[in-house]
PDB file of N, CA and C in Angstrom:
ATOM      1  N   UNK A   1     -34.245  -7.479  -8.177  1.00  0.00           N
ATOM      2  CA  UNK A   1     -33.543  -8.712  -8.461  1.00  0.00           C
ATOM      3  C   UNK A   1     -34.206  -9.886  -7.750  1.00  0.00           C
ATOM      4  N   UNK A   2     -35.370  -9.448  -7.243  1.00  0.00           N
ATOM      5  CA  UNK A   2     -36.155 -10.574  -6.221  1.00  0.00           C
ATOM      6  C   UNK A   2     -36.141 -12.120  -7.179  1.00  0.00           C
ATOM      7  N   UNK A   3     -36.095 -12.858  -7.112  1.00  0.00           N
ATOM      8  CA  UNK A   3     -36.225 -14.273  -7.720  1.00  0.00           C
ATOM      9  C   UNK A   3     -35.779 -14.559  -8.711  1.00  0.00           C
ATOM     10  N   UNK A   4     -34.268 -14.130  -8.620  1.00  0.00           N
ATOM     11  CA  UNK A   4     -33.341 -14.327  -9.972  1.00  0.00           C
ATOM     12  C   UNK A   4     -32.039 -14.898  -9.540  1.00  0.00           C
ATOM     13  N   UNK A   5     -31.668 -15.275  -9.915  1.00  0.00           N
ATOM     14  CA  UNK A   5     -30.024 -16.337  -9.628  1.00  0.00           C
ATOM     15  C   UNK A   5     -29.048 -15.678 -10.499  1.00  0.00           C
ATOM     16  N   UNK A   6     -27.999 -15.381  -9.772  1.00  0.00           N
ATOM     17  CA  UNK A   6     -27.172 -14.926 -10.455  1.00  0.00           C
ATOM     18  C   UNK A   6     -25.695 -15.974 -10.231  1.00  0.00           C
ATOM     19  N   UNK A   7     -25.494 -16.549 -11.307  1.00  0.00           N
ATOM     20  CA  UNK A   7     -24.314 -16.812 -10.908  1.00  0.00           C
ATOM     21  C   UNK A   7     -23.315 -16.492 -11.957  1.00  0.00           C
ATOM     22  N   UNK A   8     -21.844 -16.746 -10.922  1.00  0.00           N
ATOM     23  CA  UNK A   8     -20.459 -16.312 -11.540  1.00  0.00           C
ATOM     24  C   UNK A   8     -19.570 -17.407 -11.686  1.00  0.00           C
ATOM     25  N   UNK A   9     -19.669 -16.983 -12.860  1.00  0.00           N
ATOM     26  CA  UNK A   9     -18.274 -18.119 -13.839  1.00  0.00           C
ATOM     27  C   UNK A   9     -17.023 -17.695 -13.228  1.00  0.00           C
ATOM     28  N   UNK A  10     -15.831 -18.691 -12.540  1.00  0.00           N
ATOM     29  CA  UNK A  10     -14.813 -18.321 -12.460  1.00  0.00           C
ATOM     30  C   UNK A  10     -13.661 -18.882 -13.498  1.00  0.00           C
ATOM     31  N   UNK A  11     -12.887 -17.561 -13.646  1.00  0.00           N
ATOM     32  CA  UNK A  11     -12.268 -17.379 -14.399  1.00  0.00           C
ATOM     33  C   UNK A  11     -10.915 -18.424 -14.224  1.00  0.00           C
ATOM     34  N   UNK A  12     -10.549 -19.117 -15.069  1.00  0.00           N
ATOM     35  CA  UNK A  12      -8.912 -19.770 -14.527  1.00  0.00           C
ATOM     36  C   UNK A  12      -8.026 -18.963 -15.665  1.00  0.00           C
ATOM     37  N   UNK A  13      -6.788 -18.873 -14.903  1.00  0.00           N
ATOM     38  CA  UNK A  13      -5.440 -18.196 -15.215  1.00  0.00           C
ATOM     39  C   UNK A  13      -4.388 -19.009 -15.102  1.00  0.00           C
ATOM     40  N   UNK A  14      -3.866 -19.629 -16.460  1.00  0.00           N
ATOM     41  CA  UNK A  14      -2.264 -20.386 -16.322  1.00  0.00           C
ATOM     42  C   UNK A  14      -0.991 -19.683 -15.540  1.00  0.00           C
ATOM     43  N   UNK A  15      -0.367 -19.859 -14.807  1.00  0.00           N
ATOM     44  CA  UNK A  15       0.667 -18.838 -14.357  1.00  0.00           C
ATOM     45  C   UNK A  15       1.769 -19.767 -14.206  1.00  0.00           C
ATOM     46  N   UNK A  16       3.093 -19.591 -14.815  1.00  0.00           N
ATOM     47  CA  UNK A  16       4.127 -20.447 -14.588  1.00  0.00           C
ATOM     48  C   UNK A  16       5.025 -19.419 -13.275  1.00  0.00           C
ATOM     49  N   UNK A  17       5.359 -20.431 -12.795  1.00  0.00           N
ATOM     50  CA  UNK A  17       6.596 -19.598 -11.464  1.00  0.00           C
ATOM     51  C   UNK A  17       7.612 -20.293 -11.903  1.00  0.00           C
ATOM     52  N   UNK A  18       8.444 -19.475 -11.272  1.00  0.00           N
ATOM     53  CA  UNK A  18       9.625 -20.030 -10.950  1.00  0.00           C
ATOM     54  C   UNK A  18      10.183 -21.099 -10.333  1.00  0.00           C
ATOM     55  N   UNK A  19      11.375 -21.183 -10.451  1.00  0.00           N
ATOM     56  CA  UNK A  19      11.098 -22.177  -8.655  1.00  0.00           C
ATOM     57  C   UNK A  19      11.597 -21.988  -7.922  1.00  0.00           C
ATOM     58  N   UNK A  20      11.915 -20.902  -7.536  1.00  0.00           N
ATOM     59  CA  UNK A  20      12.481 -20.109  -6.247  1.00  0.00           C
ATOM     60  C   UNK A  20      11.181 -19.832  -5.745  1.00  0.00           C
ATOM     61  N   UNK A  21      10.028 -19.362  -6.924  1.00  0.00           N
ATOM     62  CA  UNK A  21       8.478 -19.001  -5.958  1.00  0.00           C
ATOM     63  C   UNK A  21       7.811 -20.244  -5.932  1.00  0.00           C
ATOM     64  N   UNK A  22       7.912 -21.002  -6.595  1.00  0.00           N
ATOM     65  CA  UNK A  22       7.042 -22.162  -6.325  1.00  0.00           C
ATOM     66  C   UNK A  22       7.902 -22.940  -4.996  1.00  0.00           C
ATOM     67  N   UNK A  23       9.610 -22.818  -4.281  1.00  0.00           N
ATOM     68  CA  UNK A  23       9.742 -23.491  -3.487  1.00  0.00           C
ATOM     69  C   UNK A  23       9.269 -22.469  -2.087  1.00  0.00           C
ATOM     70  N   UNK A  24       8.595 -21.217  -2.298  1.00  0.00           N
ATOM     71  CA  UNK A  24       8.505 -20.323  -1.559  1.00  0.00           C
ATOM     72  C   UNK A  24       6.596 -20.827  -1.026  1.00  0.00           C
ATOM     73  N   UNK A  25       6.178 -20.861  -2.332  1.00  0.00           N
ATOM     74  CA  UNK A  25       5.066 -21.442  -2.084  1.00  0.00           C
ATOM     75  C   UNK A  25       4.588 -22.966  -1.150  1.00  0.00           C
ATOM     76  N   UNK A  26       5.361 -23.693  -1.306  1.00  0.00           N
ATOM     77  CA  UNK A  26       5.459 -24.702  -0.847  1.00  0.00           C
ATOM     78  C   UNK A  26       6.160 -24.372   0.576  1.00  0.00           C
ATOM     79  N   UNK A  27       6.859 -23.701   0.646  1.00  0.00           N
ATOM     80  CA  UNK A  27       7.365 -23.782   1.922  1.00  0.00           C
ATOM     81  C   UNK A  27       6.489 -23.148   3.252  1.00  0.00           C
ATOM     82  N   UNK A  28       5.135 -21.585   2.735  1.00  0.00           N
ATOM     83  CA  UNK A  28       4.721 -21.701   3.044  1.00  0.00           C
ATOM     84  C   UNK A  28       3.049 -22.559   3.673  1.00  0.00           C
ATOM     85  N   UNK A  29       2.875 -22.908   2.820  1.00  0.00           N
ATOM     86  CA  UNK A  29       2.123 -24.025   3.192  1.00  0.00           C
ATOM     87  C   UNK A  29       2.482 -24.961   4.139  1.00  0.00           C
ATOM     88  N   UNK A  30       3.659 -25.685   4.036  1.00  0.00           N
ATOM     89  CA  UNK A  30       4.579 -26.512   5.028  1.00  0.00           C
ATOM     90  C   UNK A  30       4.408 -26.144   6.116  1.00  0.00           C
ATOM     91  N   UNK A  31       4.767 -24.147   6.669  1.00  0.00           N
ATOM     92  CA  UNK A  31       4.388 -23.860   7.862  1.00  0.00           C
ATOM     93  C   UNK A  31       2.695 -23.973   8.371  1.00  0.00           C
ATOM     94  N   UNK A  32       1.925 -24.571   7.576  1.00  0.00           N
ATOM     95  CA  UNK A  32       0.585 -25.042   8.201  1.00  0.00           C
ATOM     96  C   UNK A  32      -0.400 -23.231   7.686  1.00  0.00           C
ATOM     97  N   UNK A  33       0.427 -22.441   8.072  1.00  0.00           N
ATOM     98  CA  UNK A  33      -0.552 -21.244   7.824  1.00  0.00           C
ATOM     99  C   UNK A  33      -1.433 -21.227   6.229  1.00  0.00           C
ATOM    100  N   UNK A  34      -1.377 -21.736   5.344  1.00  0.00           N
ATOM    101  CA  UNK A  34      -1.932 -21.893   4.098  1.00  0.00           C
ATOM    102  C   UNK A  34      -1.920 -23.054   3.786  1.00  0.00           C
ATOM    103  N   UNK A  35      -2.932 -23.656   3.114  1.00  0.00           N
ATOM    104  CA  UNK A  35      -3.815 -24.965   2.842  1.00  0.00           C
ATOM    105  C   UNK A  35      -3.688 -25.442   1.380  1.00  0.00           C
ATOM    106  N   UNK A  36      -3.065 -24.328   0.891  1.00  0.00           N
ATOM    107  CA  UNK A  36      -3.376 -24.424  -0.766  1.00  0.00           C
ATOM    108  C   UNK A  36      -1.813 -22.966  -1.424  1.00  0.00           C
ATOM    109  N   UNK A  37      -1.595 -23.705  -2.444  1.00  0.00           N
ATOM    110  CA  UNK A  37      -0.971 -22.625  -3.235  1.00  0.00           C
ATOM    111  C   UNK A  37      -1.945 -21.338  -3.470  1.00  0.00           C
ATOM    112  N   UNK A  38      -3.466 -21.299  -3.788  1.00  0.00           N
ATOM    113  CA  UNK A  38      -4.381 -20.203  -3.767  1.00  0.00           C
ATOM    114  C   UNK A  38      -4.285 -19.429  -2.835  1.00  0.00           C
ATOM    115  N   UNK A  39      -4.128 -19.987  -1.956  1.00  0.00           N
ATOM    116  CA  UNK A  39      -4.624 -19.404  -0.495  1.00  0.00           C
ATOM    117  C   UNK A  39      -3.147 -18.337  -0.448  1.00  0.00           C
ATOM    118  N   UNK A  40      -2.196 -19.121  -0.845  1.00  0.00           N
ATOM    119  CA  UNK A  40      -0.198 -18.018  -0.853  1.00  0.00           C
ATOM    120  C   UNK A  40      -0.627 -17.356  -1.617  1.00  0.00           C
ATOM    121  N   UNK A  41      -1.006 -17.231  -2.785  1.00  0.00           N
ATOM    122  CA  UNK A  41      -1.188 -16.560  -3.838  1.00  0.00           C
ATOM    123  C   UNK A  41      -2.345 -15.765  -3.695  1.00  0.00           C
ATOM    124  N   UNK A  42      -2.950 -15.675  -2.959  1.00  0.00           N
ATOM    125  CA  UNK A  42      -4.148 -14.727  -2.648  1.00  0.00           C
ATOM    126  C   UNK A  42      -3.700 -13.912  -1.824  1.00  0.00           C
ATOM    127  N   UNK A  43      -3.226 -14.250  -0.766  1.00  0.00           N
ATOM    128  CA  UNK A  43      -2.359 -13.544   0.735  1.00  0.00           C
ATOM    129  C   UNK A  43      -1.764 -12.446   0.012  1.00  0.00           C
ATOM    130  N   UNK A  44      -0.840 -13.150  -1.040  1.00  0.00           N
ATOM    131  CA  UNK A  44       0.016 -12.056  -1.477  1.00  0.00           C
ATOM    132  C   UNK A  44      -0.012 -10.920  -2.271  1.00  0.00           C
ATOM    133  N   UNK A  45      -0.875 -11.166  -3.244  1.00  0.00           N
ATOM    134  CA  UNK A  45      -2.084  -9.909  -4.295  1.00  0.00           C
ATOM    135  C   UNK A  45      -2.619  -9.229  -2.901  1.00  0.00           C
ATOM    136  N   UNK A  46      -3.152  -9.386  -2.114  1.00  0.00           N
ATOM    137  CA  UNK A  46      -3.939  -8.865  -1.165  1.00  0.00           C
ATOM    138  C   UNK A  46      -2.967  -8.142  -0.650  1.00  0.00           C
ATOM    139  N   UNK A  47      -1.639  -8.406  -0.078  1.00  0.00           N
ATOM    140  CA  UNK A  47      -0.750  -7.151   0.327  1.00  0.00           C
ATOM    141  C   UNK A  47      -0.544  -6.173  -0.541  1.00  0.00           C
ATOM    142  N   UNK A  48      -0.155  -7.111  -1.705  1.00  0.00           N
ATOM    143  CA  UNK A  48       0.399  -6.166  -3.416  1.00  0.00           C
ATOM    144  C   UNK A  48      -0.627  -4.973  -3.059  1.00  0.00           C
ATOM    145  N   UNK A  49      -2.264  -5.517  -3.035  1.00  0.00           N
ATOM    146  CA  UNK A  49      -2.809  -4.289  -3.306  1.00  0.00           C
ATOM    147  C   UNK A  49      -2.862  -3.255  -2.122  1.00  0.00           C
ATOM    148  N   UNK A  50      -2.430  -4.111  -1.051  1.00  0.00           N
ATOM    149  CA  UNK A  50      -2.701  -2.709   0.387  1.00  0.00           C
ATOM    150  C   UNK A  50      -1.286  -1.725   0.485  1.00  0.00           C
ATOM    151  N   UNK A  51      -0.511  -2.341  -0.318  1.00  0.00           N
ATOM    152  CA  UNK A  51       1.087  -1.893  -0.546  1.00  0.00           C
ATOM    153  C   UNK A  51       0.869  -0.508  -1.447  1.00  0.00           C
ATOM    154  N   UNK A  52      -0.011  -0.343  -2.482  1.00  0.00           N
ATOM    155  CA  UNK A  52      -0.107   0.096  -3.550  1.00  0.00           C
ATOM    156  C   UNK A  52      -1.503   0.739  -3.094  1.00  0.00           C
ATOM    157  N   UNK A  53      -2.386   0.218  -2.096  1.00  0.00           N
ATOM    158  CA  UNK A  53      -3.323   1.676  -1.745  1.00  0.00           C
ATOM    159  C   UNK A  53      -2.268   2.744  -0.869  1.00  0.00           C
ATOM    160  N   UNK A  54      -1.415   2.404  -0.388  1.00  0.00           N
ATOM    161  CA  UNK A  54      -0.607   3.319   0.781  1.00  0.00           C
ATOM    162  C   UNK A  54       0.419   4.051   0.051  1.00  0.00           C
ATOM    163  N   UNK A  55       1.241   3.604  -1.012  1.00  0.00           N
ATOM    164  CA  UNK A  55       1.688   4.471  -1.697  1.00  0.00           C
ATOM    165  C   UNK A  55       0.970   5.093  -2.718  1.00  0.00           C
ATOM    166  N   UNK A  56      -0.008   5.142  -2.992  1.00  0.00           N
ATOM    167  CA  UNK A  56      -0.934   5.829  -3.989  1.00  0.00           C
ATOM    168  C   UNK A  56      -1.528   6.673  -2.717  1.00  0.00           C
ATOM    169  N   UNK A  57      -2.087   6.850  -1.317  1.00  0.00           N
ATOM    170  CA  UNK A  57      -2.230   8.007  -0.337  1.00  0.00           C
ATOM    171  C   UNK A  57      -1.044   8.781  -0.205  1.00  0.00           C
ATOM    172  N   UNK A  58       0.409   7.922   0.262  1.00  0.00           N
ATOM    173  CA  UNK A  58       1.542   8.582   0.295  1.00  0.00           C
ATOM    174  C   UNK A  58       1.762   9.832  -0.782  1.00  0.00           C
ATOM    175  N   UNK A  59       1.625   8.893  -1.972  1.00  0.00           N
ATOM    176  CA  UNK A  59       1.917   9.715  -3.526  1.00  0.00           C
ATOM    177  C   UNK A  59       0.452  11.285  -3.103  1.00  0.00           C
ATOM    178  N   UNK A  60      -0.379  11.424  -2.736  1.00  0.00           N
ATOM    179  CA  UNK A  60      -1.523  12.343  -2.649  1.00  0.00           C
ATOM    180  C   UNK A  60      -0.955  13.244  -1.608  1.00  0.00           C
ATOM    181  N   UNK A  61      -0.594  12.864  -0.383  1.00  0.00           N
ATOM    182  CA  UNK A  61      -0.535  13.719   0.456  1.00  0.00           C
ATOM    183  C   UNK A  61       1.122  14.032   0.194  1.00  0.00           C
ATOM    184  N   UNK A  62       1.915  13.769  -0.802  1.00  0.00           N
ATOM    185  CA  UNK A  62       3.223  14.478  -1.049  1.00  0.00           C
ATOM    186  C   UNK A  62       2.832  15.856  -2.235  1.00  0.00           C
ATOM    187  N   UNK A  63       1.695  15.308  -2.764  1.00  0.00           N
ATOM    188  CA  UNK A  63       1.188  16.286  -3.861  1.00  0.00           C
ATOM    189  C   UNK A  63       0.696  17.552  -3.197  1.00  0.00           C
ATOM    190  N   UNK A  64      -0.376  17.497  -2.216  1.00  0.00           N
ATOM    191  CA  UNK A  64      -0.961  18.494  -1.464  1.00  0.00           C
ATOM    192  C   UNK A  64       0.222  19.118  -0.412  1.00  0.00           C
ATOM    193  N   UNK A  65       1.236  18.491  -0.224  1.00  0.00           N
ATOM    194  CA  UNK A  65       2.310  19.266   0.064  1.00  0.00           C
ATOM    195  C   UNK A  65       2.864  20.098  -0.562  1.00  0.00           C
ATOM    196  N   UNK A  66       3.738  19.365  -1.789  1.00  0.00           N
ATOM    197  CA  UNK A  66       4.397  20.466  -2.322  1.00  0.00           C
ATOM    198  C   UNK A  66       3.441  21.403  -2.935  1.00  0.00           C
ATOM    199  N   UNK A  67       1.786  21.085  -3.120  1.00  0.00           N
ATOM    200  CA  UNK A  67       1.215  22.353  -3.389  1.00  0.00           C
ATOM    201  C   UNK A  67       1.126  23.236  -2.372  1.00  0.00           C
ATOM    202  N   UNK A  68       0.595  22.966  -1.510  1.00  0.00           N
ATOM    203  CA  UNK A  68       1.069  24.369   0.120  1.00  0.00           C
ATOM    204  C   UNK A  68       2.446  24.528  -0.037  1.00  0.00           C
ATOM    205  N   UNK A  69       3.283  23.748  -0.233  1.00  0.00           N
ATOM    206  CA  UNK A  69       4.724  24.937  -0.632  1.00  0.00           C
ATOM    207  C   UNK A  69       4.619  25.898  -1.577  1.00  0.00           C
ATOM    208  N   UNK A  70       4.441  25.248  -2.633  1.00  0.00           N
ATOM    209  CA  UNK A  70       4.115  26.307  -3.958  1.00  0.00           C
ATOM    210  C   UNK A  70       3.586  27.470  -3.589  1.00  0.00           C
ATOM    211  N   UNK A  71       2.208  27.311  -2.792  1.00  0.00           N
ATOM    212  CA  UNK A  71       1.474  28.363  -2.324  1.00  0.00           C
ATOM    213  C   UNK A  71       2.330  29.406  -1.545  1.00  0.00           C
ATOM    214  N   UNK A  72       2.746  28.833  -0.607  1.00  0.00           N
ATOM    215  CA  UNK A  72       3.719  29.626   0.083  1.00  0.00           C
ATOM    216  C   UNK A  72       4.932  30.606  -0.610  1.00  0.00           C
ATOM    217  N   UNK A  73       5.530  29.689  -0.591  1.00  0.00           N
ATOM    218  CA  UNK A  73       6.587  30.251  -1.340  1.00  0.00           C
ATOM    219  C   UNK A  73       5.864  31.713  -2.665  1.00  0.00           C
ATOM    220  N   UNK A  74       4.791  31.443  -3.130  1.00  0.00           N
ATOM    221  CA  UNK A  74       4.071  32.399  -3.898  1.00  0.00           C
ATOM    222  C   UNK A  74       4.058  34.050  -3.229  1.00  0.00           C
ATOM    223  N   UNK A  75       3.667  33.798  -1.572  1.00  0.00           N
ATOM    224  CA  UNK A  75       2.834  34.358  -0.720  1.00  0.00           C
ATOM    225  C   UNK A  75       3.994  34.811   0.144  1.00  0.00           C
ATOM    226  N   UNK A  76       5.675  34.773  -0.792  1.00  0.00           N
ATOM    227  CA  UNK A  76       7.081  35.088   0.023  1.00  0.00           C
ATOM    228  C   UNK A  76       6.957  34.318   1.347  1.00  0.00           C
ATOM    229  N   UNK A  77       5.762  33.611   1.720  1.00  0.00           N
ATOM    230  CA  UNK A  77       6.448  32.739   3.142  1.00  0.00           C
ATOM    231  C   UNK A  77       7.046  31.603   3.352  1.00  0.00           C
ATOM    232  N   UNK A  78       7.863  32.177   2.722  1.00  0.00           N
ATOM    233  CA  UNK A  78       9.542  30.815   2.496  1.00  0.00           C
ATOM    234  C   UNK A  78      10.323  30.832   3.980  1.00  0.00           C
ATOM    235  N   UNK A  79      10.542  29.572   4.171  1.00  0.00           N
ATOM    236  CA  UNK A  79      11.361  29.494   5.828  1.00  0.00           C
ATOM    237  C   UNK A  79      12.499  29.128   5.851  1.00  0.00           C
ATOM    238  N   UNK A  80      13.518  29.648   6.531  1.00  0.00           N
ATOM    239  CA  UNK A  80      15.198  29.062   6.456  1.00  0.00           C
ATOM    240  C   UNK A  80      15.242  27.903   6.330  1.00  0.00           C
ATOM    241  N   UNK A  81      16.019  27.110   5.873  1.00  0.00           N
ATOM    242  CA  UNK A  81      16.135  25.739   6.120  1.00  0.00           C
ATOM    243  C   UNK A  81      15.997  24.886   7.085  1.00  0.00           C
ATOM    244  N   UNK A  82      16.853  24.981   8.264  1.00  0.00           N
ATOM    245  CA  UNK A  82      16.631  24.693   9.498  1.00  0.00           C
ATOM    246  C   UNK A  82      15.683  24.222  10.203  1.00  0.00           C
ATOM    247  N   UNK A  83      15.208  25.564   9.653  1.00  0.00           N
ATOM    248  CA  UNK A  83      13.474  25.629  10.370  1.00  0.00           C
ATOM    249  C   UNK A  83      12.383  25.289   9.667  1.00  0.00           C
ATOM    250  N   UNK A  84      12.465  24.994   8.485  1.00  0.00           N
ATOM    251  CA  UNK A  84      11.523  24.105   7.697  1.00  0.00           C
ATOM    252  C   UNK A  84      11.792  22.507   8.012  1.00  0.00           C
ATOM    253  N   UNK A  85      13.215  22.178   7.970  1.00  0.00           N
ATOM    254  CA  UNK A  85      13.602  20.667   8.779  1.00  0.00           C
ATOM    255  C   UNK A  85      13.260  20.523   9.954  1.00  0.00           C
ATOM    256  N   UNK A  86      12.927  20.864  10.902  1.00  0.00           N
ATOM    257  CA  UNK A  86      12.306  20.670  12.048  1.00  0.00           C
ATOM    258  C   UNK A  86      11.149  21.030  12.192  1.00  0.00           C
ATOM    259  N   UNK A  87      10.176  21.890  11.419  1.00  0.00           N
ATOM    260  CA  UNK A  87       9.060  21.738  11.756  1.00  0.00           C
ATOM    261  C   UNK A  87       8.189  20.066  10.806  1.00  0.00           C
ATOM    262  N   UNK A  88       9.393  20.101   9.418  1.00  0.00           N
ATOM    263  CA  UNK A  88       8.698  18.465   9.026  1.00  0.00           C
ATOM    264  C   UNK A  88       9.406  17.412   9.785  1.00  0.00           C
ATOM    265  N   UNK A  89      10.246  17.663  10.683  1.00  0.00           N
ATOM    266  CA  UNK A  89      10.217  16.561  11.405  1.00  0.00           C
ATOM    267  C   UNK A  89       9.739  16.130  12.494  1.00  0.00           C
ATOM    268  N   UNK A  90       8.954  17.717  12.848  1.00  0.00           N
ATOM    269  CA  UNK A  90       7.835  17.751  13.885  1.00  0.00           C
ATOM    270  C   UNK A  90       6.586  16.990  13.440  1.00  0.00           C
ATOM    271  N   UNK A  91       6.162  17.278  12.091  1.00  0.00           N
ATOM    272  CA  UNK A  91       4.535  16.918  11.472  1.00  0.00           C
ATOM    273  C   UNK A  91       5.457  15.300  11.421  1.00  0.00           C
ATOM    274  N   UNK A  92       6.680  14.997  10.917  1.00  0.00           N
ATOM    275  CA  UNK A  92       6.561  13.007  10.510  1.00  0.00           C
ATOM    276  C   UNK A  92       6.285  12.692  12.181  1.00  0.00           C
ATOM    277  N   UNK A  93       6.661  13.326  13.122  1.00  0.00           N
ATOM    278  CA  UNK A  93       6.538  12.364  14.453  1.00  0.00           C
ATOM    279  C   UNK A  93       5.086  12.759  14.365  1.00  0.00           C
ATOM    280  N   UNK A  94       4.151  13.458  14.819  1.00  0.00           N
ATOM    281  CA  UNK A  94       3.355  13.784  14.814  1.00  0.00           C
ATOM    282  C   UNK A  94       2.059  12.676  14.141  1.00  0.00           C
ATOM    283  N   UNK A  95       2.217  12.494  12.506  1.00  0.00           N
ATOM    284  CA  UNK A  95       1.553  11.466  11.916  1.00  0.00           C
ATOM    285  C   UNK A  95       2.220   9.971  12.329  1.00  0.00           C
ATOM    286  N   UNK A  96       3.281  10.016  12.604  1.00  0.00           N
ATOM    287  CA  UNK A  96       3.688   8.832  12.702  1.00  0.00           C
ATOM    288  C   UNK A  96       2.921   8.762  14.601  1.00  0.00           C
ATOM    289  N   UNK A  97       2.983   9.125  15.554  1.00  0.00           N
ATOM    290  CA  UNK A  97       2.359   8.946  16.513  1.00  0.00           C
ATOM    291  C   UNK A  97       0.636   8.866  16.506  1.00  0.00           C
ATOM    292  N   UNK A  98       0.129   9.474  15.509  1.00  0.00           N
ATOM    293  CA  UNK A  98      -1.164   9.297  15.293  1.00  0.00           C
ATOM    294  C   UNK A  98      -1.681   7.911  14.433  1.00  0.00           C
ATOM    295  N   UNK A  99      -0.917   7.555  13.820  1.00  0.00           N
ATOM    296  CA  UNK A  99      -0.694   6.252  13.020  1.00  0.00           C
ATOM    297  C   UNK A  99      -0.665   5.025  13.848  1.00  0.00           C
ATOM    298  N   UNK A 100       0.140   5.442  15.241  1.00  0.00           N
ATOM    299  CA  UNK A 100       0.050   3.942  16.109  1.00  0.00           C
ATOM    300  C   UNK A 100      -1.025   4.366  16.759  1.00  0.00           C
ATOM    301  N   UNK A 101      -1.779   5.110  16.880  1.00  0.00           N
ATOM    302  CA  UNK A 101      -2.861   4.597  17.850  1.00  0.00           C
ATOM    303  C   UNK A 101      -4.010   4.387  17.091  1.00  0.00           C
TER     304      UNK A 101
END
């Protein structure tokens, strides 16, 4: 690509709001943290999508669960109740303590 220019057309998108979001928009800006309605409106797609990478991992590692149950349970090593509730409430502290650090 040595001595070639590439450039990108940006795209514009009409979007009507509301005005509960457009007084939301405005209001943040007001607090100084955003410069521009783009800038709210970018912030917020940008969570949308980190919201929606974490439940799309969540959604994976509930899958590879109930498949090791399946497995189990196949393999008769089914556990009383009890004791299946406390050992997953051993593994949520567990990830959840590995998560804050």
């Amino acid at each position: 690509m040595r001595g070639k220019k590439i450039h990108f057309s940006r795209a514009v998108m009409q979007v009507f709001l509301t005005p509960e979001l457009e007084q939301l928009i405005h209001h943040q800006i007001a607090t100084g943290k955003y410069q521009s309605a783009l800038e709210v409106i970018t912030a917020g797609l940008h969570l949308l999508e980190q919201q929606n990478d974490i439940y799309e991992g969540r959604l994976m590692e509930l899958q590879q669960d109930a498949q090791i149950g399946q497995e189990a349970a196949q393999r008769e090593e089914v556990l009383e109740g009890s004791t299946a509730i406390n050992q997953i409430r051993e593994n949520l502290q567990l990830r959840h303590a590995i998560s804050e650090s």
